[in-house]
PDB file of N, CA and C in Angstrom:
ATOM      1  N   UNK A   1     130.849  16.161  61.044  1.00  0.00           N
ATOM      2  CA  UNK A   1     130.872  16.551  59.660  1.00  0.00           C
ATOM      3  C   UNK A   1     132.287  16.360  59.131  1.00  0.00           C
ATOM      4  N   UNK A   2     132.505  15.848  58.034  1.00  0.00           N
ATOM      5  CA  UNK A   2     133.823  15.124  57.489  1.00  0.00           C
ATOM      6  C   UNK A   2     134.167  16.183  56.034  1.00  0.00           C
ATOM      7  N   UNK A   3     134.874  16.804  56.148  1.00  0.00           N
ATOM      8  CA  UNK A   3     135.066  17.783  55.061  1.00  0.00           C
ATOM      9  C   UNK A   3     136.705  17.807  54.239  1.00  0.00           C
ATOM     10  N   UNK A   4     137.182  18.070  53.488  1.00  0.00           N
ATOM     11  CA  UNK A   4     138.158  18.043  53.100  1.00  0.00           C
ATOM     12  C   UNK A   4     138.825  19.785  53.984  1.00  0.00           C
ATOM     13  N   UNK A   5     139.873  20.573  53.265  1.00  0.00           N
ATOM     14  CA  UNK A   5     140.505  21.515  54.349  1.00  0.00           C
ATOM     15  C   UNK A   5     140.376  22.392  53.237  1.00  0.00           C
ATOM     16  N   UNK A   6     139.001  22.705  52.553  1.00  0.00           N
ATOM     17  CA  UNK A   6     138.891  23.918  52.191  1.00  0.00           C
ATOM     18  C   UNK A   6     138.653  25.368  52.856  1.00  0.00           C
ATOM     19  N   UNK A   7     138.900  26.394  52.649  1.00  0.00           N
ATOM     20  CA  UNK A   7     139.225  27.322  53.186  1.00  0.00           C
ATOM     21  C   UNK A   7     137.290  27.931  54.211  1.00  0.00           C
ATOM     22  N   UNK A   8     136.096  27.396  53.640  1.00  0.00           N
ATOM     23  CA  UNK A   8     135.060  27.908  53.910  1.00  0.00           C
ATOM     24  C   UNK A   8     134.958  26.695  55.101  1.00  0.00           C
ATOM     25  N   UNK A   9     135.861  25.457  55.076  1.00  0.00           N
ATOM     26  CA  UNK A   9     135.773  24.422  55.864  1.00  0.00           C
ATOM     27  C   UNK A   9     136.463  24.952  57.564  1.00  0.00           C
ATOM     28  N   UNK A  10     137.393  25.717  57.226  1.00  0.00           N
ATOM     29  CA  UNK A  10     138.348  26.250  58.138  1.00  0.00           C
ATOM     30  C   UNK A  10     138.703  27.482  58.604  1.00  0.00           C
ATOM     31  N   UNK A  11     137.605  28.189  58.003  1.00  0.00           N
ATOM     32  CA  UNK A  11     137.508  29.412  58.825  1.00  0.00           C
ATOM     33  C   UNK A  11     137.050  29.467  60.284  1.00  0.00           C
ATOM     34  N   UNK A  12     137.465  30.106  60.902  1.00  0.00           N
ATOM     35  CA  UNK A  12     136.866  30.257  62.095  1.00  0.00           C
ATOM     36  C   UNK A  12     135.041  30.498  62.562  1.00  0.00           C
ATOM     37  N   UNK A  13     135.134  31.276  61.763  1.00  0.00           N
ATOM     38  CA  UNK A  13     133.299  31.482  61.531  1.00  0.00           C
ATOM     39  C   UNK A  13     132.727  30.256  61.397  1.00  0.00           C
ATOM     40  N   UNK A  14     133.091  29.191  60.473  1.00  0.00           N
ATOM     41  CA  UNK A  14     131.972  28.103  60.159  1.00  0.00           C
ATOM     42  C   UNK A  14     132.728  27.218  61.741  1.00  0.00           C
ATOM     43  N   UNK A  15     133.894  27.124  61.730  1.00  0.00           N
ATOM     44  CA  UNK A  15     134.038  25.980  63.281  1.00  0.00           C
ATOM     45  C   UNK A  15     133.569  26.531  64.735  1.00  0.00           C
ATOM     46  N   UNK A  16     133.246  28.050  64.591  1.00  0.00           N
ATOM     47  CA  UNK A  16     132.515  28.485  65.589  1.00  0.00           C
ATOM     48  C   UNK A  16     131.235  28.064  65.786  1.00  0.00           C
ATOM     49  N   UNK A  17     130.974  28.126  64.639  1.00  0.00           N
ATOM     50  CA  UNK A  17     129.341  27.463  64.192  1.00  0.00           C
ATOM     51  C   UNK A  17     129.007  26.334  64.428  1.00  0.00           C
ATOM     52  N   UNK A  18     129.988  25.468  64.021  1.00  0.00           N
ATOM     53  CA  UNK A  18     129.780  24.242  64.110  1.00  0.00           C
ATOM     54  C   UNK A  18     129.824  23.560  65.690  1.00  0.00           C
ATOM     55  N   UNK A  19     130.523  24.083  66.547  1.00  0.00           N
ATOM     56  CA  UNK A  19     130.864  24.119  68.173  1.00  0.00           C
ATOM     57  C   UNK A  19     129.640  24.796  68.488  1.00  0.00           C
ATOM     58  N   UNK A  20     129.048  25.441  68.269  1.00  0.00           N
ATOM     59  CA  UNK A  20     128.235  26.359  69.022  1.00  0.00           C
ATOM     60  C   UNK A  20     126.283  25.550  68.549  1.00  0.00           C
ATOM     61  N   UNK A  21     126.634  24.570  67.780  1.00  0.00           N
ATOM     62  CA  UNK A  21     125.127  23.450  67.724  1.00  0.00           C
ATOM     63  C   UNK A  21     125.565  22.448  68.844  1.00  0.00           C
ATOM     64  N   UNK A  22     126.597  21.980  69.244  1.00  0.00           N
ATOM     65  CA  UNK A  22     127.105  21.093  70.716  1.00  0.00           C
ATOM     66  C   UNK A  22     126.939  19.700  69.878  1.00  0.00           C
ATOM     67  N   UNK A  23     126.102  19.640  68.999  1.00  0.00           N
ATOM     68  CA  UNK A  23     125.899  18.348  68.730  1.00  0.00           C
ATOM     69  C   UNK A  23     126.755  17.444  67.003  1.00  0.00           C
ATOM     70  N   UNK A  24     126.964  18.471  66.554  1.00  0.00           N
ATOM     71  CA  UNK A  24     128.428  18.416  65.490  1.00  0.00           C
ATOM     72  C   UNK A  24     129.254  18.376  65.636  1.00  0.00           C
ATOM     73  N   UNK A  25     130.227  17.513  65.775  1.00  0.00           N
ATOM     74  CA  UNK A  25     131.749  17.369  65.652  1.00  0.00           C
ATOM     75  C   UNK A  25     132.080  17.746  63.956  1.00  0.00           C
ATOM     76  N   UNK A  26     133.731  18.137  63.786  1.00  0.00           N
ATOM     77  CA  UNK A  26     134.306  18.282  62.833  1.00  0.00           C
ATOM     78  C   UNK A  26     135.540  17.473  62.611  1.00  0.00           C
ATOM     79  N   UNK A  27     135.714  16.755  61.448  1.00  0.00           N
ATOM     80  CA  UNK A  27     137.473  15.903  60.786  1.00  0.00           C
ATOM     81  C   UNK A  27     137.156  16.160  59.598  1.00  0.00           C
ATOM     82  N   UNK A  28     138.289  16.337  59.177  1.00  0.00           N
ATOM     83  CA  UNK A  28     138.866  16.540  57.965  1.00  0.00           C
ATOM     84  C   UNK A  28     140.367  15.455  57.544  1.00  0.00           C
ATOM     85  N   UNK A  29     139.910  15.435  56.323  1.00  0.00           N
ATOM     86  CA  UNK A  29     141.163  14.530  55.980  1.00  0.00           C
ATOM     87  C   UNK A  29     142.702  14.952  56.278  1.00  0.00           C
ATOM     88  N   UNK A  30     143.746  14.022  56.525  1.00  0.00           N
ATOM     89  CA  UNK A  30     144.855  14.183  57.341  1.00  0.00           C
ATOM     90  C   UNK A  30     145.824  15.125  55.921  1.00  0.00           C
ATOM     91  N   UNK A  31     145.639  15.295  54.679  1.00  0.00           N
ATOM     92  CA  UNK A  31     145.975  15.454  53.737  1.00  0.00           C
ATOM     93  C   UNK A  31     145.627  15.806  52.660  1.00  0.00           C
ATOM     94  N   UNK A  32     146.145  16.624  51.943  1.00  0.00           N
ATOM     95  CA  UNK A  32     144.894  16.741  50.476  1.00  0.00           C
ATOM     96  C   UNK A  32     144.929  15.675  49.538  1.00  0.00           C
ATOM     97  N   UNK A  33     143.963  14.889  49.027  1.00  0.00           N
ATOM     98  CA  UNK A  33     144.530  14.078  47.602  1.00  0.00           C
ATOM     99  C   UNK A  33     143.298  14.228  46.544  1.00  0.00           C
ATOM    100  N   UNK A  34     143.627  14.793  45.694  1.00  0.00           N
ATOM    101  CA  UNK A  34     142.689  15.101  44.651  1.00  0.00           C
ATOM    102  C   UNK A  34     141.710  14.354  44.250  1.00  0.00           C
ATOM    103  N   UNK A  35     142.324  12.973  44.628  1.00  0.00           N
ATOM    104  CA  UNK A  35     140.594  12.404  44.584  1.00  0.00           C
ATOM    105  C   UNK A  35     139.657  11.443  45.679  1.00  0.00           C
ATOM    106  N   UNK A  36     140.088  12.340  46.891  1.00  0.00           N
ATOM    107  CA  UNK A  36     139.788  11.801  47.946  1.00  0.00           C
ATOM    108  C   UNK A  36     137.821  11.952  48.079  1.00  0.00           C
ATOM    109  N   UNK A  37     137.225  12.652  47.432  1.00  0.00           N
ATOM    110  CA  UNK A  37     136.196  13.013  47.156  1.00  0.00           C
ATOM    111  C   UNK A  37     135.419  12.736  45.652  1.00  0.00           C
ATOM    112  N   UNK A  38     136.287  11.968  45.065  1.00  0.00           N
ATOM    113  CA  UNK A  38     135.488  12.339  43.669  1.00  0.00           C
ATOM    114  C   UNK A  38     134.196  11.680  43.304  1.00  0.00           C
ATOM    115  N   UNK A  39     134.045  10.438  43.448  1.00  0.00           N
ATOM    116  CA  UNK A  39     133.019   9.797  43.608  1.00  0.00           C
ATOM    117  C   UNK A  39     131.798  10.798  43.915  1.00  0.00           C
ATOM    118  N   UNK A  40     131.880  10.947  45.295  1.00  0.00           N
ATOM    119  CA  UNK A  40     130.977  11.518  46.210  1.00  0.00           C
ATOM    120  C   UNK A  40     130.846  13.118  45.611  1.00  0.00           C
ATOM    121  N   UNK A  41     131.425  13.672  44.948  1.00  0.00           N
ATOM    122  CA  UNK A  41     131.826  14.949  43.796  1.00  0.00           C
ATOM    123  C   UNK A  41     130.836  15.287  42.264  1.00  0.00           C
ATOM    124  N   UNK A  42     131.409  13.619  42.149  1.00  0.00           N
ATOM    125  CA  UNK A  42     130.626  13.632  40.917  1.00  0.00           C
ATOM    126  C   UNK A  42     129.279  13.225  40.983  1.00  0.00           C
ATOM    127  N   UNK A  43     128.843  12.306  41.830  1.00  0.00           N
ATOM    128  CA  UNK A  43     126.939  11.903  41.873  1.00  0.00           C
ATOM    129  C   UNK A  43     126.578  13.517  42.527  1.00  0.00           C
ATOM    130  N   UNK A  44     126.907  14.060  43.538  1.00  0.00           N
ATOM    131  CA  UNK A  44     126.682  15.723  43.750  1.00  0.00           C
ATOM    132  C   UNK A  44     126.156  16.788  42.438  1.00  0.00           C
ATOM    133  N   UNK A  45     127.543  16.544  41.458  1.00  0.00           N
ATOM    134  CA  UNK A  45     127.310  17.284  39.845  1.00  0.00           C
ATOM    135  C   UNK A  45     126.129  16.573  39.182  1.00  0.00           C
ATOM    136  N   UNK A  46     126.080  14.908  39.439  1.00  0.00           N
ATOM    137  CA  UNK A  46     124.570  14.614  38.693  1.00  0.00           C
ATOM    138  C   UNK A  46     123.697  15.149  38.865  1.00  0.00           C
ATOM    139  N   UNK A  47     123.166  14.815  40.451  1.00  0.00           N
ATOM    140  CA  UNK A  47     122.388  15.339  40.621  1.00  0.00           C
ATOM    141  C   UNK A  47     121.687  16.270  41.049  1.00  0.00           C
ATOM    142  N   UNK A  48     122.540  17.320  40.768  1.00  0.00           N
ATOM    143  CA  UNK A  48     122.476  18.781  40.905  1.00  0.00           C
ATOM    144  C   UNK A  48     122.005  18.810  39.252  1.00  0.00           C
ATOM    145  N   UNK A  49     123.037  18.891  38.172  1.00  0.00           N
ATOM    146  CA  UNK A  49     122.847  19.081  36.990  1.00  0.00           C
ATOM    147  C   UNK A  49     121.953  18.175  35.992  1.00  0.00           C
ATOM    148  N   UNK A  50     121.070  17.173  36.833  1.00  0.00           N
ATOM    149  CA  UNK A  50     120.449  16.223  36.299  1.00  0.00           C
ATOM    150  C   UNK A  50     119.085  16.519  36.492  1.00  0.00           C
ATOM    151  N   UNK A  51     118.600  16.968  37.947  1.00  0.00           N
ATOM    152  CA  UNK A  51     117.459  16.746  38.568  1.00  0.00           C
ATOM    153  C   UNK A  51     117.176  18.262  38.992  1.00  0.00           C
ATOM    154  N   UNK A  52     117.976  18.788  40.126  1.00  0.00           N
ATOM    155  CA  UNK A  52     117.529  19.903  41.074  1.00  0.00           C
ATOM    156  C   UNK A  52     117.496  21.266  40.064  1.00  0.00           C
ATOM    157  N   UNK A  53     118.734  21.340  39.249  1.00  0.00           N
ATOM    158  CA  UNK A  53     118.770  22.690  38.714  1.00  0.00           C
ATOM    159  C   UNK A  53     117.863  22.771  37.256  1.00  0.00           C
ATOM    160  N   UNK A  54     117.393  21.636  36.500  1.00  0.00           N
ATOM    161  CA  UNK A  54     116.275  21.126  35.953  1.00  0.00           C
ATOM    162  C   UNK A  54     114.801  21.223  36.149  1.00  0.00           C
ATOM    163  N   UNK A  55     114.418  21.501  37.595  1.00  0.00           N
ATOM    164  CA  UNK A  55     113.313  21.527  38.134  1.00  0.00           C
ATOM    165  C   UNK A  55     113.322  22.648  39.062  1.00  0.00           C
ATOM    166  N   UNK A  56     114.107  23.097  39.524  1.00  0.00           N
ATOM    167  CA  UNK A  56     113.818  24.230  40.227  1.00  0.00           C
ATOM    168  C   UNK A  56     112.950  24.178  41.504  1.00  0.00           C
ATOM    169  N   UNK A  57     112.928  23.536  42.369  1.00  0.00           N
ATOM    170  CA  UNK A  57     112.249  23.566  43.883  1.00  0.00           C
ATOM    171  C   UNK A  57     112.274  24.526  44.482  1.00  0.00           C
ATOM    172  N   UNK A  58     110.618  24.449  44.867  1.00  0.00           N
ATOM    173  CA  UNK A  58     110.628  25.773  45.276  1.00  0.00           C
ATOM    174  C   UNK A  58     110.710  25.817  46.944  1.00  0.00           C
ATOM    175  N   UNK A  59     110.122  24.238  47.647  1.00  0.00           N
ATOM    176  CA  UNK A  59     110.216  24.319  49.179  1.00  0.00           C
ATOM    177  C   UNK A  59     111.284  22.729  49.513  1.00  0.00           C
ATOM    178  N   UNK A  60     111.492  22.877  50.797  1.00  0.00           N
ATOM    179  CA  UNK A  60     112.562  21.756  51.458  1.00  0.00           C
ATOM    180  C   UNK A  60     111.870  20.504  50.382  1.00  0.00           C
ATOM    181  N   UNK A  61     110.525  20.302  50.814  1.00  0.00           N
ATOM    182  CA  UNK A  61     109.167  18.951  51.040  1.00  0.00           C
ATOM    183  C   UNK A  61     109.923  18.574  49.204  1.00  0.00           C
ATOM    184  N   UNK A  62     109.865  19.825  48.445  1.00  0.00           N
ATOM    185  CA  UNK A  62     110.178  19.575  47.083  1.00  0.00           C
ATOM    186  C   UNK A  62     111.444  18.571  46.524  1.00  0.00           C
ATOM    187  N   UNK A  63     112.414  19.428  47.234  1.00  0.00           N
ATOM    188  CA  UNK A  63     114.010  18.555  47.311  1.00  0.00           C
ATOM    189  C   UNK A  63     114.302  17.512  47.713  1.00  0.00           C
ATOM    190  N   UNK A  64     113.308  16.969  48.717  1.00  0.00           N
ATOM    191  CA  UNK A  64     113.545  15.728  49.599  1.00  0.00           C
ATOM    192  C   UNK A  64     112.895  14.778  48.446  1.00  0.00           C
ATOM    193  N   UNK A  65     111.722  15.155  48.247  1.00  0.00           N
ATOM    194  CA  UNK A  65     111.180  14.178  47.047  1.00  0.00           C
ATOM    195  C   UNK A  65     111.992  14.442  45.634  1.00  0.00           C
ATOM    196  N   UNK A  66     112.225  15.539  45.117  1.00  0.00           N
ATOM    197  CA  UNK A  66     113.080  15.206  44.348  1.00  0.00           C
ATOM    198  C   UNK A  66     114.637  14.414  44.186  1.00  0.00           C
ATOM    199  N   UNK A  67     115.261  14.727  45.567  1.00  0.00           N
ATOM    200  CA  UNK A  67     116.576  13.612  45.827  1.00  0.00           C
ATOM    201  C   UNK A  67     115.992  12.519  46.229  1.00  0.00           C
ATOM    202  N   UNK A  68     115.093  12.048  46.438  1.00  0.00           N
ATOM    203  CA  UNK A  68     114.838  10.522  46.525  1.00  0.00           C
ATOM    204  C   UNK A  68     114.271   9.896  45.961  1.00  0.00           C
ATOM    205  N   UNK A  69     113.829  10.571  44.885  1.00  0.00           N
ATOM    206  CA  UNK A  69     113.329  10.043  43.379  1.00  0.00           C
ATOM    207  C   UNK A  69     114.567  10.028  42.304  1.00  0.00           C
ATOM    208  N   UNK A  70     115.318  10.907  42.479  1.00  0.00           N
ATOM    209  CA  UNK A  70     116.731  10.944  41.712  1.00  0.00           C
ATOM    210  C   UNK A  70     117.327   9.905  42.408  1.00  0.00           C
ATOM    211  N   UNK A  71     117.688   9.594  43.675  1.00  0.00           N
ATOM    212  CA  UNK A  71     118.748   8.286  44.008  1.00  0.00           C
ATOM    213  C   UNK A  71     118.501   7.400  43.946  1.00  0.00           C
ATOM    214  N   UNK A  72     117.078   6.985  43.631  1.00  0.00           N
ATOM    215  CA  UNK A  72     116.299   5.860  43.564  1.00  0.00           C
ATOM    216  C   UNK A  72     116.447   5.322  41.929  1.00  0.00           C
ATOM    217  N   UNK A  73     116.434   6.247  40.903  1.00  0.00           N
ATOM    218  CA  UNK A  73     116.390   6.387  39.243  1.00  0.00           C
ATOM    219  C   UNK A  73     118.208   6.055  39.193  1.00  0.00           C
ATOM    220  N   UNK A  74     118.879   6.456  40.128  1.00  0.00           N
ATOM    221  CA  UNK A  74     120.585   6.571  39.844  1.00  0.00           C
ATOM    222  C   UNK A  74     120.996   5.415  40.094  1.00  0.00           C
ATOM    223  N   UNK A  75     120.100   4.402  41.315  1.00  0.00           N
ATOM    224  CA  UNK A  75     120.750   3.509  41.795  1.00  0.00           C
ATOM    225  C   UNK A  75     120.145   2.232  40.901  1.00  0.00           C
ATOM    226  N   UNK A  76     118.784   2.394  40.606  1.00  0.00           N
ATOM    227  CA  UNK A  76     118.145   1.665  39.938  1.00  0.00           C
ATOM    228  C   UNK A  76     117.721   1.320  38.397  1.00  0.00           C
ATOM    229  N   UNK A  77     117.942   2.399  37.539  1.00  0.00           N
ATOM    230  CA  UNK A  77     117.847   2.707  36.104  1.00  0.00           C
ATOM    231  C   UNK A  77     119.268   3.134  35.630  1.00  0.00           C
ATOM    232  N   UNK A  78     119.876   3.998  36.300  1.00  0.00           N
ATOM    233  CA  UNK A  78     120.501   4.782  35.548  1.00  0.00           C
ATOM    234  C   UNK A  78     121.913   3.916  35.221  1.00  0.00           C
ATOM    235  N   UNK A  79     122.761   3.659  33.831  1.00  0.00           N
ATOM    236  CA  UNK A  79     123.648   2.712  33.912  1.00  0.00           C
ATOM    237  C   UNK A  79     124.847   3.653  34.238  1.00  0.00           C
ATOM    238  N   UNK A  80     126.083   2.541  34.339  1.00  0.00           N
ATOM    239  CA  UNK A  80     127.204   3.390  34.798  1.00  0.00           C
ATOM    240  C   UNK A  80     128.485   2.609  34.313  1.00  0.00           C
ATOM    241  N   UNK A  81     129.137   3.391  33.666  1.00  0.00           N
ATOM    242  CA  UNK A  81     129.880   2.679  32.348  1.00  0.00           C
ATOM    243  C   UNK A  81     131.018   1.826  33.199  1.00  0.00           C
ATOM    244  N   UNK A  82     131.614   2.467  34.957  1.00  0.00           N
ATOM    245  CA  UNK A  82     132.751   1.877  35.351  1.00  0.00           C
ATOM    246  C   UNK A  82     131.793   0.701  35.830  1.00  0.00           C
ATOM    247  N   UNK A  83     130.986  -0.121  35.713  1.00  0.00           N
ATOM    248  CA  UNK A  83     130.336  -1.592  36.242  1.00  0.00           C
ATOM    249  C   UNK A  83     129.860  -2.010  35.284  1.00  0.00           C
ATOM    250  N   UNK A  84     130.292  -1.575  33.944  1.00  0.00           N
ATOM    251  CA  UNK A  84     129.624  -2.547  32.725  1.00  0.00           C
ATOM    252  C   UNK A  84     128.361  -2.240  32.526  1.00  0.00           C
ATOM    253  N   UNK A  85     128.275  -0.953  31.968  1.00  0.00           N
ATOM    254  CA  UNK A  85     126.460  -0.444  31.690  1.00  0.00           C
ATOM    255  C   UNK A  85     125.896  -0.587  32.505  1.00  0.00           C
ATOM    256  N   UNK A  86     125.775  -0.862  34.078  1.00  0.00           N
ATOM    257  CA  UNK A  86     124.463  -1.348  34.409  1.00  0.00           C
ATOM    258  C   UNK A  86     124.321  -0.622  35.694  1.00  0.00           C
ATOM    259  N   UNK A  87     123.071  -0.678  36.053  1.00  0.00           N
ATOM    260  CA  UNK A  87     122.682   0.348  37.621  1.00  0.00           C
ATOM    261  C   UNK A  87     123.449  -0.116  38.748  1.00  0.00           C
ATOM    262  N   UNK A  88     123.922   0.533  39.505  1.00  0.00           N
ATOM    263  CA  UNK A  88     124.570  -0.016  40.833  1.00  0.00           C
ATOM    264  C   UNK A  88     123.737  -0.933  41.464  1.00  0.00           C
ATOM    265  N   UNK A  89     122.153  -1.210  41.244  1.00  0.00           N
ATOM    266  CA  UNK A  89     121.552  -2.020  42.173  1.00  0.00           C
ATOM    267  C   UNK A  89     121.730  -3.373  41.793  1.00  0.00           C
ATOM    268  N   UNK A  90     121.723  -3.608  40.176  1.00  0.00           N
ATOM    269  CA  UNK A  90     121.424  -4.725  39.711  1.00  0.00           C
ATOM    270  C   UNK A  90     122.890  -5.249  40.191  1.00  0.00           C
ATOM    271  N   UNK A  91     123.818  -4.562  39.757  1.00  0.00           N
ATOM    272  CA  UNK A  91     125.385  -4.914  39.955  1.00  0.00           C
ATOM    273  C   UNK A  91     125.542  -5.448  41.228  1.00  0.00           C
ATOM    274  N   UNK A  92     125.398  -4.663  42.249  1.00  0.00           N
ATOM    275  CA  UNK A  92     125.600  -5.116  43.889  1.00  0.00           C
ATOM    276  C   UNK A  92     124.355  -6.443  44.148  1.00  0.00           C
ATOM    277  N   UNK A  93     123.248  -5.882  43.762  1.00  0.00           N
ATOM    278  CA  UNK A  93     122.167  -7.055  44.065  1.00  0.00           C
ATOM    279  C   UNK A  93     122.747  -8.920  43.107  1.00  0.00           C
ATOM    280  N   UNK A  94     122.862  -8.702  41.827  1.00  0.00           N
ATOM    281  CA  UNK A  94     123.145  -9.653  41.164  1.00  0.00           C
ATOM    282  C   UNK A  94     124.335 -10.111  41.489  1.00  0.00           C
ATOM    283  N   UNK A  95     125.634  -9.861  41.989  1.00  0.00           N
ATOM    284  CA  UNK A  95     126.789 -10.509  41.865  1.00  0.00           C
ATOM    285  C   UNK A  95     127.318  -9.968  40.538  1.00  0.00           C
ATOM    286  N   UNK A  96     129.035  -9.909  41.115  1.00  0.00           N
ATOM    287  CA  UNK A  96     129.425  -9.799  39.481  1.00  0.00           C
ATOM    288  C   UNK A  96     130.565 -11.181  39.332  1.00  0.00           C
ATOM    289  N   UNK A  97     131.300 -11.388  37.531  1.00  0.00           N
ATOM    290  CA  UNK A  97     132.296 -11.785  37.554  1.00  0.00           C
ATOM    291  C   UNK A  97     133.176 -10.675  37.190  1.00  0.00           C
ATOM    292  N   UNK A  98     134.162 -11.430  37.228  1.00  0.00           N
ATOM    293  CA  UNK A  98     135.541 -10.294  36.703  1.00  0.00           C
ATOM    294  C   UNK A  98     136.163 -11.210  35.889  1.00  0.00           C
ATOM    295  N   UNK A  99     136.141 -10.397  34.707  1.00  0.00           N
ATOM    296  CA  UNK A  99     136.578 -10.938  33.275  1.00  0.00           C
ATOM    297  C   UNK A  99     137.752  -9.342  32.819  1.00  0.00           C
ATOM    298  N   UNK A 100     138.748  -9.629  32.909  1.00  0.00           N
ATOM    299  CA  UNK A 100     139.851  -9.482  32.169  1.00  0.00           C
ATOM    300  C   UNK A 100     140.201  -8.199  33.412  1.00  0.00           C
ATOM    301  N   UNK A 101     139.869  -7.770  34.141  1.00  0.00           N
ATOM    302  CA  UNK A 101     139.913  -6.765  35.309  1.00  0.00           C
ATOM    303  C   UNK A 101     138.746  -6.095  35.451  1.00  0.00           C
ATOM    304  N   UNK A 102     137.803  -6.035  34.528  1.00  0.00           N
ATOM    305  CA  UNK A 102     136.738  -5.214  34.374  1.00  0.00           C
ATOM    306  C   UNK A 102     135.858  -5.598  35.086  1.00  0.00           C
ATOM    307  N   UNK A 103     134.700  -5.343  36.172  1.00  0.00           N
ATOM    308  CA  UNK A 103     133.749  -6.020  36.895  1.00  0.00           C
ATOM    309  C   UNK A 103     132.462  -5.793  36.224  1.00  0.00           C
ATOM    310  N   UNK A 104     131.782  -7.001  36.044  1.00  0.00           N
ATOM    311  CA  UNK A 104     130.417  -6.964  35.111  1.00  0.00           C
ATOM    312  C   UNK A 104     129.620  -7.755  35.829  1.00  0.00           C
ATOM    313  N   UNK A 105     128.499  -7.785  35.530  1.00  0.00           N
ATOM    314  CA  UNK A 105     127.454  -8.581  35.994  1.00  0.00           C
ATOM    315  C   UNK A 105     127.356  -9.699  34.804  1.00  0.00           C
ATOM    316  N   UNK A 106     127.089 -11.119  35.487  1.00  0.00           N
ATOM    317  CA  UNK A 106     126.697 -12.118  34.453  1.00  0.00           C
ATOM    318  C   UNK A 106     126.021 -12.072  33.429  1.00  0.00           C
ATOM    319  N   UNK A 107     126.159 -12.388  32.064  1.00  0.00           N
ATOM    320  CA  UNK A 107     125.055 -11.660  31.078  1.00  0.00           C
ATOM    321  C   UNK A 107     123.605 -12.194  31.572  1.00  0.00           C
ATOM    322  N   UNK A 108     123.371 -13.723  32.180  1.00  0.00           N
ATOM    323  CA  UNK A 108     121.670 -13.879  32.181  1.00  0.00           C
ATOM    324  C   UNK A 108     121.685 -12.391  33.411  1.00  0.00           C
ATOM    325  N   UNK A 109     122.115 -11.730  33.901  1.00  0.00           N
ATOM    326  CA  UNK A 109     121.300 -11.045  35.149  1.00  0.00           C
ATOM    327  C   UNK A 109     121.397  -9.729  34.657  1.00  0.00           C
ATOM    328  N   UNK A 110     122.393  -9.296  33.416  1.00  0.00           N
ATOM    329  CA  UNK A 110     121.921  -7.983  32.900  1.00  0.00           C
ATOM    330  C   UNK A 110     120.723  -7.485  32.702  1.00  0.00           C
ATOM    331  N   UNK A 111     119.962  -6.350  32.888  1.00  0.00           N
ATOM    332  CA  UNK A 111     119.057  -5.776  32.898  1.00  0.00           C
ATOM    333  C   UNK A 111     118.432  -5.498  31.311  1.00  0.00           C
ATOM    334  N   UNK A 112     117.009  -5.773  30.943  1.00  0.00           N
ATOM    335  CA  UNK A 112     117.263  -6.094  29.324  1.00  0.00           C
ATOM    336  C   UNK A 112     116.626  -4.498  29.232  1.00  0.00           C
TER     337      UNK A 112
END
């Protein structure tokens, strides 16, 4: 488990815990840097504030289908302004160019 060195990360209680399943190891980053996480921070806030806290699940079976109907809509529909409007799938699947620093997808392969 790869965590940054927050304090619930480094208590003794949770690394006891974590030693005591035999099958979890623990690292943490060598340093703090404020945005060593953000990415991975912010799709978390989506889809927490997009999907889960929206719908309210009531069992595991619920969440699993709801996060994989949400990552599926995020990766595939949903646009994303740092790749030029467009879903991460079409972007990675289509190829992009890079026009002026900005990375875009070719206009014929934009998504209409």
């Amino acid at each position: 488990m790869h965590s940054d060195r927050g304090t619930q990360f480094t208590s003794h209680v949770f690394r006891r815990y974590l030693r005591s399943l035999g099958t979890v190891s623990q690292s943490m980053i060598d340093r703090p840097l404020a945005t060593e996480n953000i990415y991975v921070e912010r799709f978390f806030r989506s889809i927490k504030h997009e999907c889960l806290y929206l719908r309210q699940p009531k069992t595991v079976e619920d969440i699993d289908a709801l996060c994989e109907a949400y990552i599926v809509m995020y990766n595939e529909e949903r646009c994303h302004s740092a790749i030029g409007n467009v879903p991460p799938g079409h972007y990675f699947r289509e190829g992009i160019a890079i026009s002026e620093g900005i990375p875009r997808l070719r206009d014929e392969n934009r998504p209409k």
